[in-house]
N, C-alpha and C. Protein backbone atom coordinates (compact mmCIF):
# COMPACT_ATOMS: atom_id res chain seq x y z
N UNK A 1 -20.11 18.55 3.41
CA UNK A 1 -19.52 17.83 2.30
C UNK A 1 -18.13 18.38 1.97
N UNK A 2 -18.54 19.62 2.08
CA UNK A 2 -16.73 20.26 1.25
C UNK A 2 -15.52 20.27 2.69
N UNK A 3 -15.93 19.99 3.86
CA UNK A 3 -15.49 19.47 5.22
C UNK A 3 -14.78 18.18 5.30
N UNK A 4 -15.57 16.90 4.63
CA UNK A 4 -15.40 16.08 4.52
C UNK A 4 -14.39 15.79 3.56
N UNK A 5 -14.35 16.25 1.98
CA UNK A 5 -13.67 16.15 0.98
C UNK A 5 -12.01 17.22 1.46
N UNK A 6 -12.08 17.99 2.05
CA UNK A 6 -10.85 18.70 2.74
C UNK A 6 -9.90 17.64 3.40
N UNK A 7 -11.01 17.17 4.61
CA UNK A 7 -10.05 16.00 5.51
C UNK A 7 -9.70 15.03 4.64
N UNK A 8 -10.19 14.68 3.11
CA UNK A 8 -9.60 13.19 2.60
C UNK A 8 -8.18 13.47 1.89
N UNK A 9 -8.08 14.86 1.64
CA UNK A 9 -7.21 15.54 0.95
C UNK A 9 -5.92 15.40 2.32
N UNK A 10 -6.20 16.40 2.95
CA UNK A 10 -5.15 16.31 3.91
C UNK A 10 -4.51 14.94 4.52
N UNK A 11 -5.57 14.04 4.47
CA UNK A 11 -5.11 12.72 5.21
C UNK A 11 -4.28 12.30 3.96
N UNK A 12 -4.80 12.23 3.02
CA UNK A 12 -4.10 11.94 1.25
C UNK A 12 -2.88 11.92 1.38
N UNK A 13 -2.40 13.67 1.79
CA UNK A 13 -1.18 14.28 1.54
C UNK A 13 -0.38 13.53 2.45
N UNK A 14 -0.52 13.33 3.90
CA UNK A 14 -0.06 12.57 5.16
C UNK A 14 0.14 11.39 4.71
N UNK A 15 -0.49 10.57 4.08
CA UNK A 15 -0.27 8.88 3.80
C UNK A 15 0.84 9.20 2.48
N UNK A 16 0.65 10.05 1.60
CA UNK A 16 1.74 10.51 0.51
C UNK A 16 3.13 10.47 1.22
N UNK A 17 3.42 11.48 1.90
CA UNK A 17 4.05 12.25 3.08
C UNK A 17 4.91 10.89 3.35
N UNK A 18 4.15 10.26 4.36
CA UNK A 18 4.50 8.71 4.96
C UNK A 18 5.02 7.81 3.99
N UNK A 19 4.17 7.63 2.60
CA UNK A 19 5.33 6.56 1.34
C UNK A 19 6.63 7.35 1.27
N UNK A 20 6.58 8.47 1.29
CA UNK A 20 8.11 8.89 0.56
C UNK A 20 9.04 8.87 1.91
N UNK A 21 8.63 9.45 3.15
CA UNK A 21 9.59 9.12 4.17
C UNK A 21 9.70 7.68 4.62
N UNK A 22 8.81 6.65 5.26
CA UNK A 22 9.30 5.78 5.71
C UNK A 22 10.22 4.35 5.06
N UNK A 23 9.84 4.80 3.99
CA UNK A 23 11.71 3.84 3.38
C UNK A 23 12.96 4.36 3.96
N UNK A 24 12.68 5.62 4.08
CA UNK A 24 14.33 6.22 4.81
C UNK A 24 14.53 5.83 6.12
N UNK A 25 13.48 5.54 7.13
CA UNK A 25 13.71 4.98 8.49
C UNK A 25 13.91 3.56 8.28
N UNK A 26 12.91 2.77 7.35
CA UNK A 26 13.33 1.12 7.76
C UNK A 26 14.56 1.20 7.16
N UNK A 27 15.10 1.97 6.22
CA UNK A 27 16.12 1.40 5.63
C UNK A 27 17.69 1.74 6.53
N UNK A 28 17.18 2.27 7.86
CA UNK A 28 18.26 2.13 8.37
C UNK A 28 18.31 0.80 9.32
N UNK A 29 17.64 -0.24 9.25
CA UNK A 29 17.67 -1.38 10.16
C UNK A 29 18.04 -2.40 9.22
N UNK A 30 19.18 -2.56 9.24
CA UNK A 30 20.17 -3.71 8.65
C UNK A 30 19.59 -5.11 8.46
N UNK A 31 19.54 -5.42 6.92
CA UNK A 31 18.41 -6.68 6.48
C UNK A 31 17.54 -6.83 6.08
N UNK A 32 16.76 -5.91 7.14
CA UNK A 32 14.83 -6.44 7.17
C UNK A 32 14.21 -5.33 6.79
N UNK A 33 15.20 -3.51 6.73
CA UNK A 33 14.47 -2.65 6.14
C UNK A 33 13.52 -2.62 4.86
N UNK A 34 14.24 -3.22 4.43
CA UNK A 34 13.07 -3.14 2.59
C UNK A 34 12.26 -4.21 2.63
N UNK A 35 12.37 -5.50 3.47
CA UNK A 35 11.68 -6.36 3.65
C UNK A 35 10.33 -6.08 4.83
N UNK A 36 10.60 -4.62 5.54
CA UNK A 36 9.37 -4.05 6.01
C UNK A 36 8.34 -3.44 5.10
N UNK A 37 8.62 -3.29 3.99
CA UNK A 37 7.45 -2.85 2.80
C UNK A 37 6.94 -1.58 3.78
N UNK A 38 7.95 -0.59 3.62
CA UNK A 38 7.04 0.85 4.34
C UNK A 38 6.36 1.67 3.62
N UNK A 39 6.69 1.42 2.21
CA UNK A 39 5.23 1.98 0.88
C UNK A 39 4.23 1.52 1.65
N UNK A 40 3.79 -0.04 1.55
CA UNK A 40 2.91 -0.10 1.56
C UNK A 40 2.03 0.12 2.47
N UNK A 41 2.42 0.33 3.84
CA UNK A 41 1.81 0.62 5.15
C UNK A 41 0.76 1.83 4.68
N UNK A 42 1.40 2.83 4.75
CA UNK A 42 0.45 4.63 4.29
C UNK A 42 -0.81 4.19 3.11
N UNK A 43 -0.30 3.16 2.14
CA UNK A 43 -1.40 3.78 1.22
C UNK A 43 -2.48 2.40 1.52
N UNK A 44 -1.94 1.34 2.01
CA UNK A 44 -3.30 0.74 2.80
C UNK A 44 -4.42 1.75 3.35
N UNK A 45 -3.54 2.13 4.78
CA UNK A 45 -4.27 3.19 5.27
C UNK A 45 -5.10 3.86 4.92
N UNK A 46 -4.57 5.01 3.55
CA UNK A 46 -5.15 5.32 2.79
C UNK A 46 -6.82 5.01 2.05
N UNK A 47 -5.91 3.67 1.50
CA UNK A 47 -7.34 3.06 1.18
C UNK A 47 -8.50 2.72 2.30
N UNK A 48 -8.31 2.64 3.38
CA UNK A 48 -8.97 1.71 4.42
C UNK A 48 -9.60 3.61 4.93
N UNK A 49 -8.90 4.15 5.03
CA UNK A 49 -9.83 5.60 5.64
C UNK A 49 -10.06 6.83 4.69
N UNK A 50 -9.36 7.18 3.74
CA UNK A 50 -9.70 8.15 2.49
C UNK A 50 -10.59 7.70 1.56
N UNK A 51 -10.57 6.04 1.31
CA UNK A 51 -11.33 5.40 0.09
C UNK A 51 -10.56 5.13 -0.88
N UNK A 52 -11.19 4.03 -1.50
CA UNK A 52 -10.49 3.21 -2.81
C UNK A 52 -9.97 4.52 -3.71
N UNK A 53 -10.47 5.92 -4.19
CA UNK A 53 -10.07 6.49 -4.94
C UNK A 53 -8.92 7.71 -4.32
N UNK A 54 -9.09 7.38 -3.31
CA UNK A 54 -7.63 8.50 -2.64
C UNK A 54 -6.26 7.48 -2.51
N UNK A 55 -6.76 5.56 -2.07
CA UNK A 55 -5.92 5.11 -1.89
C UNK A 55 -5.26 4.59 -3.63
N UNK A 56 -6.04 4.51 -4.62
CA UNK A 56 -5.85 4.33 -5.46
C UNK A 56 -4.47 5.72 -5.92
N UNK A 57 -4.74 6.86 -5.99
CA UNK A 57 -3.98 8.02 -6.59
C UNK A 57 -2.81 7.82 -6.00
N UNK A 58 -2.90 7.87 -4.41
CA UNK A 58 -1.71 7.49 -3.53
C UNK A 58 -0.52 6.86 -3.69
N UNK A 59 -1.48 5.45 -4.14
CA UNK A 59 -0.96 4.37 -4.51
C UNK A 59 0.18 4.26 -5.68
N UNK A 60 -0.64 5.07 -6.53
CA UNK A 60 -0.07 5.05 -7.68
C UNK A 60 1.13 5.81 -7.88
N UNK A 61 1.05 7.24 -7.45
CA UNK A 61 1.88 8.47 -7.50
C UNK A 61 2.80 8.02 -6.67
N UNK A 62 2.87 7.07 -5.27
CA UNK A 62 3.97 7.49 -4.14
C UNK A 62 5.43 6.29 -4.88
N UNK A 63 5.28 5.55 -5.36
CA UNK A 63 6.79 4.69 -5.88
C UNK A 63 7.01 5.53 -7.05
N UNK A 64 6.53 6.06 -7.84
CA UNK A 64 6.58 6.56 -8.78
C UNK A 64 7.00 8.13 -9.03
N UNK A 65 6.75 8.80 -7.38
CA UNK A 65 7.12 9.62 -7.42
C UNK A 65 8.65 10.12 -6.93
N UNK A 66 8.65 8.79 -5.83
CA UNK A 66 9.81 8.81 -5.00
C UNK A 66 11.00 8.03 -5.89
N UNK A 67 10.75 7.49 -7.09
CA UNK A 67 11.62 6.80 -8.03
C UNK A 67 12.41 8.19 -8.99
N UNK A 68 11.39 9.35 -9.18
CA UNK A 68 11.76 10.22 -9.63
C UNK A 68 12.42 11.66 -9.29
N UNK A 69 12.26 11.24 -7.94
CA UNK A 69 12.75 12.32 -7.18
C UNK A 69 14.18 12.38 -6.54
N UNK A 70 14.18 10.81 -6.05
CA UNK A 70 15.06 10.02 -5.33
C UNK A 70 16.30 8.88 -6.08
N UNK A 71 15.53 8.51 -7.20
CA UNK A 71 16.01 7.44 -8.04
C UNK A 71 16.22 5.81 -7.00
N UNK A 72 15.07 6.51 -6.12
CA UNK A 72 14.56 4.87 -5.27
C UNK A 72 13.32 4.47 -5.73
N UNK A 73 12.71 3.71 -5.43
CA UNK A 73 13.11 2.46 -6.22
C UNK A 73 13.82 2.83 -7.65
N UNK A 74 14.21 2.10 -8.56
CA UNK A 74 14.68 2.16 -10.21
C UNK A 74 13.30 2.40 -10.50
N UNK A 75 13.05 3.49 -11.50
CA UNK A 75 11.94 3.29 -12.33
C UNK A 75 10.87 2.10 -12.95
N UNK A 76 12.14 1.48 -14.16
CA UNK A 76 11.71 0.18 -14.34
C UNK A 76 12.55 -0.86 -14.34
N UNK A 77 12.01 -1.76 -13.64
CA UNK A 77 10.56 -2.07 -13.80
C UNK A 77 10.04 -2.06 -12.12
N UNK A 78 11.50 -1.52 -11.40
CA UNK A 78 9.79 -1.69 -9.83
C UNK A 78 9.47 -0.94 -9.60
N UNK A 79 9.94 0.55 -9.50
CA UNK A 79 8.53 1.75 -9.22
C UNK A 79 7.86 1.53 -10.22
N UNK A 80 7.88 1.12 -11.25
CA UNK A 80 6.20 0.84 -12.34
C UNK A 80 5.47 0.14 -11.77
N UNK A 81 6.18 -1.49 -11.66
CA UNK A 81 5.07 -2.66 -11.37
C UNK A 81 4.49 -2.07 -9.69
N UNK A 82 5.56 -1.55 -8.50
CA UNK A 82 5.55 -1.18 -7.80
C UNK A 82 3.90 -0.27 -7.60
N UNK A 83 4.21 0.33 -8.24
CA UNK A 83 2.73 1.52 -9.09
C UNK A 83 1.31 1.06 -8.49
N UNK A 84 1.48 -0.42 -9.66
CA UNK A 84 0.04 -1.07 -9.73
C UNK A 84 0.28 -2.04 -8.82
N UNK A 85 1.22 -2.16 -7.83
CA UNK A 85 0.81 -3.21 -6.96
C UNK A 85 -0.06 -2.36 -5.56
N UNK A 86 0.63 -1.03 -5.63
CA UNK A 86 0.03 -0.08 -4.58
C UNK A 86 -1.21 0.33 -4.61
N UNK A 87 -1.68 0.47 -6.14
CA UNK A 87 -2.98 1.27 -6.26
C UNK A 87 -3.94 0.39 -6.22
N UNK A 88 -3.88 -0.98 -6.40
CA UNK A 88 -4.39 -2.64 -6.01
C UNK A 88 -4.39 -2.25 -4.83
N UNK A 89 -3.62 -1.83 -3.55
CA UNK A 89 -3.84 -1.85 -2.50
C UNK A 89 -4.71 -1.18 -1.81
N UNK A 90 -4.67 0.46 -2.57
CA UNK A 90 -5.23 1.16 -2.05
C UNK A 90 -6.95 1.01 -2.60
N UNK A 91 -7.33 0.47 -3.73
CA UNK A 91 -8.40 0.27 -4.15
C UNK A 91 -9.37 -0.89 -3.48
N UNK A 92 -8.46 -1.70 -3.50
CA UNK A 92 -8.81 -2.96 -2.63
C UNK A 92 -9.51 -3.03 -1.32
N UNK A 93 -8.55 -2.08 -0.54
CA UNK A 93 -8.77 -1.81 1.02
C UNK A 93 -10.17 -1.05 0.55
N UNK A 94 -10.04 0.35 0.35
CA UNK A 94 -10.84 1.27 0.48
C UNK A 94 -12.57 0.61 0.07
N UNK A 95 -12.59 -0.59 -0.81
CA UNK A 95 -13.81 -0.66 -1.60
C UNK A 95 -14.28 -1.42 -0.83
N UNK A 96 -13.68 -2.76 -0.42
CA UNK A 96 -13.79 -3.87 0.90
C UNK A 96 -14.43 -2.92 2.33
N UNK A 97 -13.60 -2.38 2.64
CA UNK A 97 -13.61 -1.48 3.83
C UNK A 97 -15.06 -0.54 3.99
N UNK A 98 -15.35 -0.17 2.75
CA UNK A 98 -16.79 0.38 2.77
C UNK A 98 -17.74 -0.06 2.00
N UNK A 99 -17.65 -1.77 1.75
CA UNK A 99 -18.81 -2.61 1.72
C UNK A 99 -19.00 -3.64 2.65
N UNK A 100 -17.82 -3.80 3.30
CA UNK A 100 -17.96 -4.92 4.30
C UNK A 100 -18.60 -4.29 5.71
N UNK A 101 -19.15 -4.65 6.58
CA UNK A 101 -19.57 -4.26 8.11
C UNK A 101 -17.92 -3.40 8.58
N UNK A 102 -18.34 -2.62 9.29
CA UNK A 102 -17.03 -2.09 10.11
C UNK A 102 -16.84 -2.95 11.61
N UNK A 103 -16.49 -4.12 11.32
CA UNK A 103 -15.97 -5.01 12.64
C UNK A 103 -14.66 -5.60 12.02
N UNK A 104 -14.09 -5.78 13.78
CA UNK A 104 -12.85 -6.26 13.51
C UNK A 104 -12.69 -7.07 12.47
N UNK A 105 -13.41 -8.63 12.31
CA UNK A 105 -13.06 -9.36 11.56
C UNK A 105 -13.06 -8.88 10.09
N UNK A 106 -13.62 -8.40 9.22
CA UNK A 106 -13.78 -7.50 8.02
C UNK A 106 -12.97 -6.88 7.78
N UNK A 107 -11.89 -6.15 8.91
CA UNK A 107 -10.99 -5.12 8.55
C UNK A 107 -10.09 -6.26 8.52
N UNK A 108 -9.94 -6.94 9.05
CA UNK A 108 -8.64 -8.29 9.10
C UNK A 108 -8.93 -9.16 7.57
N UNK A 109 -9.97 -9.41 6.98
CA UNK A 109 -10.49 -9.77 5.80
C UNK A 109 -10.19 -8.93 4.52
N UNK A 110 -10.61 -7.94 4.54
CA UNK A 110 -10.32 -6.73 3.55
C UNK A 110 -8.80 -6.51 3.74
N UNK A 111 -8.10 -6.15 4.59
CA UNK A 111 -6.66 -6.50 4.47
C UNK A 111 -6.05 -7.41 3.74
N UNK A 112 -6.11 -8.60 4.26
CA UNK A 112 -5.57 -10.20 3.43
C UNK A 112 -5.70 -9.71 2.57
N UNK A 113 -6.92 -9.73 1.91
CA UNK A 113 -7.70 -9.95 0.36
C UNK A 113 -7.20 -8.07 -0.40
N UNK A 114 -7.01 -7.40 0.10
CA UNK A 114 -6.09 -6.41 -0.46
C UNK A 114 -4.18 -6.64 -0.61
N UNK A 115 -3.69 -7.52 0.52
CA UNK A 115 -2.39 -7.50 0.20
C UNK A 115 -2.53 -9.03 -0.85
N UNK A 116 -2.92 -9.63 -1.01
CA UNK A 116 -3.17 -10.59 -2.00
C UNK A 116 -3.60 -10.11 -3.56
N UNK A 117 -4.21 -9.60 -3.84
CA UNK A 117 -5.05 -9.06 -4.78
C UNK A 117 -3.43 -7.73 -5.11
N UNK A 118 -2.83 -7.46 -4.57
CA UNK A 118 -1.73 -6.11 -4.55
C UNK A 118 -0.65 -6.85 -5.17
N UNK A 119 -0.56 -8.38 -4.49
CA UNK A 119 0.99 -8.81 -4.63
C UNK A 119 1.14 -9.22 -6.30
N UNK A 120 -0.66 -10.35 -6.18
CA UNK A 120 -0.93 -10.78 -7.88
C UNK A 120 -0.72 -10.13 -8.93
N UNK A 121 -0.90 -8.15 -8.71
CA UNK A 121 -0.66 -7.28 -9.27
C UNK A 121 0.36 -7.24 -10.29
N UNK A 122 1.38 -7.12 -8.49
CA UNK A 122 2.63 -6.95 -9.07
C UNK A 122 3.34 -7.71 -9.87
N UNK A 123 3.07 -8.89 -9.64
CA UNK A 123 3.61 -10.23 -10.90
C UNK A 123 3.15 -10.42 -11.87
N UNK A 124 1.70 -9.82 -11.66
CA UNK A 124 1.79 -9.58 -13.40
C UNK A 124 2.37 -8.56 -13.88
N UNK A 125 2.38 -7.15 -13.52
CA UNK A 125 3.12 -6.21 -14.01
C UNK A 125 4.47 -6.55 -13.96
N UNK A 126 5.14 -7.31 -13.19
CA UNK A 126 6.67 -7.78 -13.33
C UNK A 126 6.62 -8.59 -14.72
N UNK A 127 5.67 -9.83 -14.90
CA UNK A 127 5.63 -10.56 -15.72
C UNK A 127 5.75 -10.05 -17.10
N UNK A 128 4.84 -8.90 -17.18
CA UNK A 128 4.97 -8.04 -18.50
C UNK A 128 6.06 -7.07 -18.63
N UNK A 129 7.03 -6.11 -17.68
CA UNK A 129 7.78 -5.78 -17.83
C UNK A 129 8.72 -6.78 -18.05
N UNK A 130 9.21 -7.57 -17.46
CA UNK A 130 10.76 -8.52 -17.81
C UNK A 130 10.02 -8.61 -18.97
N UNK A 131 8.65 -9.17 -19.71
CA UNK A 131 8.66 -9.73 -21.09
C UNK A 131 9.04 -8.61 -21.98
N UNK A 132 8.72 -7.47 -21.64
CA UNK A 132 9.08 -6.40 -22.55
C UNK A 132 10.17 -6.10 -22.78
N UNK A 133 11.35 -6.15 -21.58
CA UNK A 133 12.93 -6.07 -21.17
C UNK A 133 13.47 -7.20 -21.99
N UNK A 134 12.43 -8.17 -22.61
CA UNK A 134 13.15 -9.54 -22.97
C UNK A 134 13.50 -10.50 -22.10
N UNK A 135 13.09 -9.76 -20.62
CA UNK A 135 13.81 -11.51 -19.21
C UNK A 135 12.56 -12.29 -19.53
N UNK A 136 12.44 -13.12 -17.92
CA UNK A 136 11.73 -14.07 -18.10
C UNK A 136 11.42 -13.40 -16.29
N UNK A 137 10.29 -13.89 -16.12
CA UNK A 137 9.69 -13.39 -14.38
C UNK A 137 9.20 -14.69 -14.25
N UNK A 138 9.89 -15.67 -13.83
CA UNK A 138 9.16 -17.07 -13.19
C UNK A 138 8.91 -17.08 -12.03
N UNK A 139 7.74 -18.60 -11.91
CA UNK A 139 6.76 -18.26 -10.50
C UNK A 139 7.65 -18.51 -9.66
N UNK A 140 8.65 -19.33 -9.43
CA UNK A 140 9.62 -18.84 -8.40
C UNK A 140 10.16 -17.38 -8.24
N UNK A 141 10.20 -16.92 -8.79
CA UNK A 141 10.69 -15.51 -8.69
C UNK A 141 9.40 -14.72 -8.22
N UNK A 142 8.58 -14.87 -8.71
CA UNK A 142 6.91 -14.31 -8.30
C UNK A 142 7.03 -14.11 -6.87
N UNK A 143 6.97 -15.92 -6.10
CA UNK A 143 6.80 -16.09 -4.92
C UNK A 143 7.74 -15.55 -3.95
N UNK A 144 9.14 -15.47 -4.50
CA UNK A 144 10.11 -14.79 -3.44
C UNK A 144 10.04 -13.78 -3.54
N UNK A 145 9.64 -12.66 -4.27
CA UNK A 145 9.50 -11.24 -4.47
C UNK A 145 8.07 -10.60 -3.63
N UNK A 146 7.04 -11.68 -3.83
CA UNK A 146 5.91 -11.30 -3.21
C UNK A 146 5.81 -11.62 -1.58
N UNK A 147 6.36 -13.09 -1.43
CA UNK A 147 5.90 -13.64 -0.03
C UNK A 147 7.03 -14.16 0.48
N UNK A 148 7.91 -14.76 -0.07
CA UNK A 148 9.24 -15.16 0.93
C UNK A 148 10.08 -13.88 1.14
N UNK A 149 10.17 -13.01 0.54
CA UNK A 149 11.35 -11.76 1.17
C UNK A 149 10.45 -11.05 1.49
N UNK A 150 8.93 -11.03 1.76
CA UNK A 150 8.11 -9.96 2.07
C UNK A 150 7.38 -10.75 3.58
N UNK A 151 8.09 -11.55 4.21
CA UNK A 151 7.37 -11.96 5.46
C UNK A 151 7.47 -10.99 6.70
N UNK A 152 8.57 -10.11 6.61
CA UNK A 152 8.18 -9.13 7.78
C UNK A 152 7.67 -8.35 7.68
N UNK A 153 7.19 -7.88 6.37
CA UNK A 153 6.49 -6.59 5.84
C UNK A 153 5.20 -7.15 6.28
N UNK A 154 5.00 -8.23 5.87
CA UNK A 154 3.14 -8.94 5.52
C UNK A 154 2.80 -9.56 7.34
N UNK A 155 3.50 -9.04 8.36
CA UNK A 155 3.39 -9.67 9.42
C UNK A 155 3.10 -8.40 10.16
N UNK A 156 4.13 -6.72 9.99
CA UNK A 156 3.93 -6.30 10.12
C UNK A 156 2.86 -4.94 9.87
N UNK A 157 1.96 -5.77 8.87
CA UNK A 157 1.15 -4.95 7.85
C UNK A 157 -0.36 -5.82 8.58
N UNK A 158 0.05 -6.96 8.89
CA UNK A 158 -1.56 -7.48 9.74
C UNK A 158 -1.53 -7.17 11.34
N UNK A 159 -0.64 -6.92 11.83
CA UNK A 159 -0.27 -6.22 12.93
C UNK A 159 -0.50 -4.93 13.49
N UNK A 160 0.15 -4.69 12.19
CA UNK A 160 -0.15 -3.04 12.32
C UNK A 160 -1.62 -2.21 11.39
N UNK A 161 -2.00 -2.31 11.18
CA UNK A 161 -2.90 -1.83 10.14
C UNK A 161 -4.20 -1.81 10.49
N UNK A 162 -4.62 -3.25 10.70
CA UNK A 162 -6.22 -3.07 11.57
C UNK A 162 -6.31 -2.38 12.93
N UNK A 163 -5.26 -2.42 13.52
CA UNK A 163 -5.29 -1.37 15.04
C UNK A 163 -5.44 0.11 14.63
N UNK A 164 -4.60 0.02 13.79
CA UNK A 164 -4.93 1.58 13.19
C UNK A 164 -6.08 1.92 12.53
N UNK A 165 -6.32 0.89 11.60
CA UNK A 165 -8.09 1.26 11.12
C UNK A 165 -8.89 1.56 11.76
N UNK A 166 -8.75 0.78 13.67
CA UNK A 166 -9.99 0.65 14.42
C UNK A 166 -9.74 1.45 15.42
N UNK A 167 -8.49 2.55 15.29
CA UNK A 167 -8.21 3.74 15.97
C UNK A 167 -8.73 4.77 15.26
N UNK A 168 -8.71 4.81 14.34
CA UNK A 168 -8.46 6.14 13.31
C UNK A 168 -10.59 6.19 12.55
N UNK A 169 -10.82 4.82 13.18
CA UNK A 169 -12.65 5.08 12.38
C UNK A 169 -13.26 5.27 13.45
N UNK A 170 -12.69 5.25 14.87
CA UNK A 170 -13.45 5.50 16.00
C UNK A 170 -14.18 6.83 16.01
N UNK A 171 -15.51 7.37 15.87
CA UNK A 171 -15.61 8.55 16.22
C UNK A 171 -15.62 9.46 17.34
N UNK A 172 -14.67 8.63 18.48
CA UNK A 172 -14.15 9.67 19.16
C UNK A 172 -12.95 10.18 19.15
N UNK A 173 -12.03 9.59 17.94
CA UNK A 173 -10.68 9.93 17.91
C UNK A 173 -10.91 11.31 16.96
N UNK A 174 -12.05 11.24 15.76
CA UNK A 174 -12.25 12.21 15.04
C UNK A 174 -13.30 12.41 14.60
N UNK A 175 -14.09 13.71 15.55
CA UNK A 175 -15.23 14.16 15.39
C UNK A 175 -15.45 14.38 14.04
N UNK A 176 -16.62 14.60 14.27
CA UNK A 176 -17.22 15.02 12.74
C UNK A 176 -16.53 14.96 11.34
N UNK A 177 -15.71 13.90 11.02
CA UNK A 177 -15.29 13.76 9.79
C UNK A 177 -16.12 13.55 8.91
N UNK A 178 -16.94 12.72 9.12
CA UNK A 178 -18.35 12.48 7.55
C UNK A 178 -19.10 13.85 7.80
């Protein structure tokens, strides 16, 4: 048990690790860097192999931390809403992921239904910050923030993510983790 709870820690720190560096690599590819959503890659992960409550902390701490460290993202309102769109992610994955069967199709299911359930998040937390700021967050604005400027992120997040789930739960890649 205390074996098990070690490796969720360390993997924790690694998917942490991964939010705060990989904005600095996409963001050197002219255009499409921030439109790769490299937050969100690690704390999927997270959720999908540490569990809803490692991907949840992850989630939460990594825009929020890197807003304060870095002054990337701005505080508010997107490392906030940013916040709860991550810890949606990481909760999402992780809870799906260990109620659903462990087959491909499920991990491709629990994905969707985590970056969906993440994005809704965020528009509402946008929705309530601009109301608090006094703007206005309309559903056009919703939709281009979530899914029209986020199509290479959300292409490369169903691409990439279940290969890795179904690398990383194999138990021959890593003995005795449970």
């Amino acid at each position: 048990m205390k074996n098990k709870k070690i490796y969720k820690i360390v993997l924790s720190a690694l998917f942490m690790t991964l939010a705060y560096v990989l904005p600095f690599l996409t963001g050197q590819i002219p255009e499409i860097g921030a439109m790769l959503c490299p937050m969100h890659l690690p704390v999927l992960l997270c959720g999908f192999i540490c569990g809803w409550g490692w991907g949840l902390a992850v989630g939460f701490i990594a825009p929020l931390f890197r807003s304060l460290t870095l002054g990337m993202p701005l505080l508010f309102p997107t490392a906030l809403c940013m916040a709860f769109e991550l810890a949606a992610y990481g909760v999402v994955s992780g809870l799906m992921h260990k109620f659903l069967p462990l087959k491909k199709p499920f991990i491709y299911i629990s994905l969707i239904v985590s970056m969906i359930a993440g994005r809704l998040v965020w528009g509402v937390a946008m929705f309530v910050c601009m109301g608090i700021n006094g703007g206005a967050f309309t559903f056009s604005a919703f939709l281009a923030g979530a899914f029209t400027n986020a199509v290479p992120g959300i292409i490369l997040q169903i691409v990439l993510i279940p290969v890795l789930v179904m690398i990383i739960d194999n138990p021959k890649v890593i003995k005795n983790r449970d």
